[in-house]
Protein backbone atom coordinates (compact mmCIF):
# COMPACT_ATOMS: atom_id res chain seq x y z
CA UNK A 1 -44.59 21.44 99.48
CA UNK A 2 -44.95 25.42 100.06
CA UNK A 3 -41.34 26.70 99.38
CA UNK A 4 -40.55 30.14 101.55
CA UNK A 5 -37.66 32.33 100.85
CA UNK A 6 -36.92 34.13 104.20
CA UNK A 7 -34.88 37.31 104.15
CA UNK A 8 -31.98 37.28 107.10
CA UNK A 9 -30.59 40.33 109.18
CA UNK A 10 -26.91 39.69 110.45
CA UNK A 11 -26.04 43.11 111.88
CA UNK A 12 -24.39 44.65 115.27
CA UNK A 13 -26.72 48.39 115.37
CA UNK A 14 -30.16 49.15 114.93
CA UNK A 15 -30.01 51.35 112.39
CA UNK A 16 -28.62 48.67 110.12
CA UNK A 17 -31.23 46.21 111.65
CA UNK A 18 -33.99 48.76 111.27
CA UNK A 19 -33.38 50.13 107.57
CA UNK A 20 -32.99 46.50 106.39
CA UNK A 21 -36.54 45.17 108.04
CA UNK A 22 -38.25 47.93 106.28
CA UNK A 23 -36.60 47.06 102.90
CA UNK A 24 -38.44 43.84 103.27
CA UNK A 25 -41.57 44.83 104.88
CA UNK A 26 -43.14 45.26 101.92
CA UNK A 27 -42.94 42.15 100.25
CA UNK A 28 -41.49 39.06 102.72
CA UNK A 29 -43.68 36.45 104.40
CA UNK A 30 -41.35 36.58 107.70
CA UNK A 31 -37.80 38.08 108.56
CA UNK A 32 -35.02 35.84 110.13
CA UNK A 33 -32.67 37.94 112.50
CA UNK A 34 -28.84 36.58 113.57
CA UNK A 35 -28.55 36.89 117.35
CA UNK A 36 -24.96 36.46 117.95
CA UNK A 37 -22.71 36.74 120.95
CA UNK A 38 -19.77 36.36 120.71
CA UNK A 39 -19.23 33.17 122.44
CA UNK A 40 -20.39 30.91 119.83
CA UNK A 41 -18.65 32.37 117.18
CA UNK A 42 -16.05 35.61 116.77
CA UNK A 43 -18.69 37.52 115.86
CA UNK A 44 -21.39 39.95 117.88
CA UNK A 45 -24.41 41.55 116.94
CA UNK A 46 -27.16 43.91 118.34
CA UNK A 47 -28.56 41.85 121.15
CA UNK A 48 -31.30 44.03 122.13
CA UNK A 49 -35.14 42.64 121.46
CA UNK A 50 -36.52 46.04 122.61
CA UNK A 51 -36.88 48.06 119.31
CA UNK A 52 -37.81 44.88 117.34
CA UNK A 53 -41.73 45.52 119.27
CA UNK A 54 -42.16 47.75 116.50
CA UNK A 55 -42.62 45.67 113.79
CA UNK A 56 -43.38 42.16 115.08
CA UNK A 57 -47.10 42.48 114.89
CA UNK A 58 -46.57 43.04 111.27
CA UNK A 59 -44.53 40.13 110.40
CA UNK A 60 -43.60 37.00 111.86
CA UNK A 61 -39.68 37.22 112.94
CA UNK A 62 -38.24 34.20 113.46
CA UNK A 63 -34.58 34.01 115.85
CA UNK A 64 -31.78 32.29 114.68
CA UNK A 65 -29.61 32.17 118.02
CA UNK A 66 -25.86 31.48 118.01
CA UNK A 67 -25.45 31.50 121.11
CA UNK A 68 -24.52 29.92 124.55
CA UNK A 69 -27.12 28.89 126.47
CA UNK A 70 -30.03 30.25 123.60
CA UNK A 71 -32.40 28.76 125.99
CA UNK A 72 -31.62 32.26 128.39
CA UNK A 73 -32.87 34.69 125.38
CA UNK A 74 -36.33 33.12 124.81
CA UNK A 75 -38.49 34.95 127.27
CA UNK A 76 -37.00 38.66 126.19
CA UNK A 77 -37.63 37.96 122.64
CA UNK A 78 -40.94 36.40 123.04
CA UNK A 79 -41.84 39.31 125.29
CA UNK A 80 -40.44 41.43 121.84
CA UNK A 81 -42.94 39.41 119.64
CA UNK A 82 -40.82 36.71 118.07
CA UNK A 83 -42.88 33.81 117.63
CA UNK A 84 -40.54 31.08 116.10
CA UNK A 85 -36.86 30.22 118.13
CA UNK A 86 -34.38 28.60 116.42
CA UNK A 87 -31.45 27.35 119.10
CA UNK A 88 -28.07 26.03 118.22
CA UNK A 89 -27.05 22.42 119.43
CA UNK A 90 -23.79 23.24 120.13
CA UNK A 91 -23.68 25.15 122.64
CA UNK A 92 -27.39 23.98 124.42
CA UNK A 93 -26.63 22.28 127.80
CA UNK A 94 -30.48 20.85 127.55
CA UNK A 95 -31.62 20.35 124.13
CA UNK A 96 -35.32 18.79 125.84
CA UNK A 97 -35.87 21.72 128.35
CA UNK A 98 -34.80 24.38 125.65
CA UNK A 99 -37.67 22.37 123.39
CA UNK A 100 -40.02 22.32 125.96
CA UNK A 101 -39.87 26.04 126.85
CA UNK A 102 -39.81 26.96 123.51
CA UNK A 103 -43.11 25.42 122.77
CA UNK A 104 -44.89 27.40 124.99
CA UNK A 105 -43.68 30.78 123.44
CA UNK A 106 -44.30 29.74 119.54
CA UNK A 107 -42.96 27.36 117.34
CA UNK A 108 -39.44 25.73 117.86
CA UNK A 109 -36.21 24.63 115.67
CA UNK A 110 -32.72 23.18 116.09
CA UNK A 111 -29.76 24.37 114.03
CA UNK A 112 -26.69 22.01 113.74
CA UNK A 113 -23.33 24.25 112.46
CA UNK A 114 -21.84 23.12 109.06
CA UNK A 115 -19.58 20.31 110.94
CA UNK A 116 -22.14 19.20 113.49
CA UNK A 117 -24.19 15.73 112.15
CA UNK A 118 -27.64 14.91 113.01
CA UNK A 119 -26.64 12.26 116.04
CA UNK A 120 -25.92 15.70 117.72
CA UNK A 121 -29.89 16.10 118.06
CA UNK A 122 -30.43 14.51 120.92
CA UNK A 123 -34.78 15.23 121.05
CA UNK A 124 -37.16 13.46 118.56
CA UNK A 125 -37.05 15.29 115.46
CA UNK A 126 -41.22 15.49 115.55
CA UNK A 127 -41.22 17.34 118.32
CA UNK A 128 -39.53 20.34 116.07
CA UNK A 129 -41.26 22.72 114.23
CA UNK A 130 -38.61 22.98 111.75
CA UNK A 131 -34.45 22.08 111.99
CA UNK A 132 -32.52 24.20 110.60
CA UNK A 133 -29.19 23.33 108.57
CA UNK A 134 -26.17 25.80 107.99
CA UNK A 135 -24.67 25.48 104.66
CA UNK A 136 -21.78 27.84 105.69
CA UNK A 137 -19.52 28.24 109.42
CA UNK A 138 -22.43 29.60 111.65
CA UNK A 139 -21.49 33.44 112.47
CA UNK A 140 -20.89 35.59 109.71
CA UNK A 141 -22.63 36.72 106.38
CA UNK A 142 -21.64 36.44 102.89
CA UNK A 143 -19.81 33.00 103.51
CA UNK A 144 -19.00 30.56 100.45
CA UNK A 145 -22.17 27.74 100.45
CA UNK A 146 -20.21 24.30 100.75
CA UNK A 147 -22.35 21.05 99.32
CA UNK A 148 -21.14 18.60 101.67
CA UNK A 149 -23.85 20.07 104.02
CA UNK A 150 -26.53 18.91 101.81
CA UNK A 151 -26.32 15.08 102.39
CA UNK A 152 -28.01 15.94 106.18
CA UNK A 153 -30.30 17.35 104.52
CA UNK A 154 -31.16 14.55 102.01
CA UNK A 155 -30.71 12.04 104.77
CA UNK A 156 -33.29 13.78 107.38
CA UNK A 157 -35.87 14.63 104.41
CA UNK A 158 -35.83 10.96 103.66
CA UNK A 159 -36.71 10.18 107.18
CA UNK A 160 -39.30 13.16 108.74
CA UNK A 161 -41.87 15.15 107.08
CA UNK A 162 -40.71 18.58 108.90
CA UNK A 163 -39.92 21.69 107.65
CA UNK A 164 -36.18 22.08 106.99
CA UNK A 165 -34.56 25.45 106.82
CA UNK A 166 -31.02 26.30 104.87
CA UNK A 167 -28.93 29.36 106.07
CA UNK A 168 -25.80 30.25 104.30
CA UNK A 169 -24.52 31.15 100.96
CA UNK A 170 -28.15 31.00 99.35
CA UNK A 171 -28.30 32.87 96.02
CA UNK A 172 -30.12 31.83 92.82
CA UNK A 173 -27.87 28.73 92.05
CA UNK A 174 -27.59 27.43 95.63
CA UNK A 175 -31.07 27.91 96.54
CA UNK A 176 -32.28 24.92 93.51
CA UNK A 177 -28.70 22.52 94.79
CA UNK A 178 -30.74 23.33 98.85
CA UNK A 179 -34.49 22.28 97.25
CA UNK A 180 -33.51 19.72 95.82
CA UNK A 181 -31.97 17.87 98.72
CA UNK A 182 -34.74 18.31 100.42
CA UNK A 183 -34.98 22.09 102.18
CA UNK A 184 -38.06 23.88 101.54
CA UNK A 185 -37.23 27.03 103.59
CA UNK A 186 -34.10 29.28 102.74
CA UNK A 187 -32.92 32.29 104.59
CA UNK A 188 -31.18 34.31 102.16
CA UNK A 189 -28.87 37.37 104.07
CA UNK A 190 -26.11 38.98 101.53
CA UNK A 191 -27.91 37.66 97.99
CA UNK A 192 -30.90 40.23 99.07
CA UNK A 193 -29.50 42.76 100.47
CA UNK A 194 -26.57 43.18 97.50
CA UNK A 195 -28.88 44.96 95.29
CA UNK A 196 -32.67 45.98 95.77
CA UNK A 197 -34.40 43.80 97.75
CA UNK A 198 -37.22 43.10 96.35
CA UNK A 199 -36.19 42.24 93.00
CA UNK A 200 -33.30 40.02 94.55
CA UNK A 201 -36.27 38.10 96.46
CA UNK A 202 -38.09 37.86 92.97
CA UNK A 203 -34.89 36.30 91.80
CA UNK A 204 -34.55 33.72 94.10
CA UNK A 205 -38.67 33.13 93.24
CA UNK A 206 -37.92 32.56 90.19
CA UNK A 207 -34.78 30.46 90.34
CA UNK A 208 -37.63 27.83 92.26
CA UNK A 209 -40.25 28.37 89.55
CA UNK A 210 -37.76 27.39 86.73
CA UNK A 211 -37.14 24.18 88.08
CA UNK A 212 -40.13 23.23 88.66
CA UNK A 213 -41.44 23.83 85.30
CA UNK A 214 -38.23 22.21 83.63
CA UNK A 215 -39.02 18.61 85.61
């Protein structure tokens, strides 16, 4: 299993957005940006896919939208040069359409909140490029991880072969508790960012290394 630590962006300017993605440039395999608006959660940020054209031939940039409605923001991001959409469940009217057109811009993903449970999916799981678990209340950064997210974790792992993705409260403790319930993709937002980057990232490499060596 190939094990991918993906730097997240949770901010409400450019600037911010901007000065962040080229921290990372250097080093990540693909950056994860927070589209929020404000109607899934109390929280806003920069909802303009515009300036992102810039760097999205360089990198892969996945979308992590919570959002009403995320079906409505695929087309301007594609058009920006995202290439994987991640959609909330919550607040999806039509979890097969938003799927379906999805597919035909890149690769796909469902996130389920920290209180939502996997009956909420309501597609085959297969037809997903990757689902995507929060380990914190979808909407803000530098949340507390809580382990009672991990059992849907464990529980889909045991069932489907598909990429799973953990958001929230990943640093280098978290990060082994997330791998070894079954994740193999973790977007880490405030652990990064704290210090320099790119040794933070080599942290969180290592943290994966370790256990692997210790089995």
């Amino acid at each position: 299993m190939e094990y991918r630590i993906i730097p997240g962006i949770l901010e409400k300017d450019w600037a911010s957005i901007e000065l962040k993605i080229q921290q990372v440039l250097p080093f990540a395999k693909a950056i994860h940006i927070d589209l929020i608006d404000g109607k899934f959660a109390p929280n806003t940020t920069f909802l303009d896919p515009e300036p992102f054209k810039k760097y999205t031939e360089n990198i892969p940039f996945e979308l992590h939208m919570m959002v009403e409605e995320p079906i409505n923001f695929l087309k301007p991001w594609a058009d920006a040069g995202f290439s994987r959409f991640i959609g909330h469940v919550e607040k999806m009217s039509d979890q097969a359409e938003f799927v379906a057109k999805a597919q035909l811009l890149g690769e796909v993903g469902l996130g389920l909140d920290q209180d939502s449970q996997l009956d909420k999916v309501k597609v085959p799981i297969l037809d997903l490029d990757v689902m995507l678990f929060m380990t914190v209340k979808a909407g803000f950064s530098g949340n507390e991880f809580k382990e009672k997210n991990l059992e849907k974790i464990k529980t889909l792992r045991d069932k489907f072969p598909i990429p799973i993705e953990v958001d929230g409260g990943i640093n280098d403790k978290t990060i082994l508790q997330a791998k070894q319930s079954g994740a193999d993709r973790f977007v880490a937002t405030s652990f990064i960012f704290k210090e320099k980057p790119e040794e933070q990232y080599k942290i969180l490499q290592e943290a994966l290394l370790k256990k692997d060596e210790g089995r």
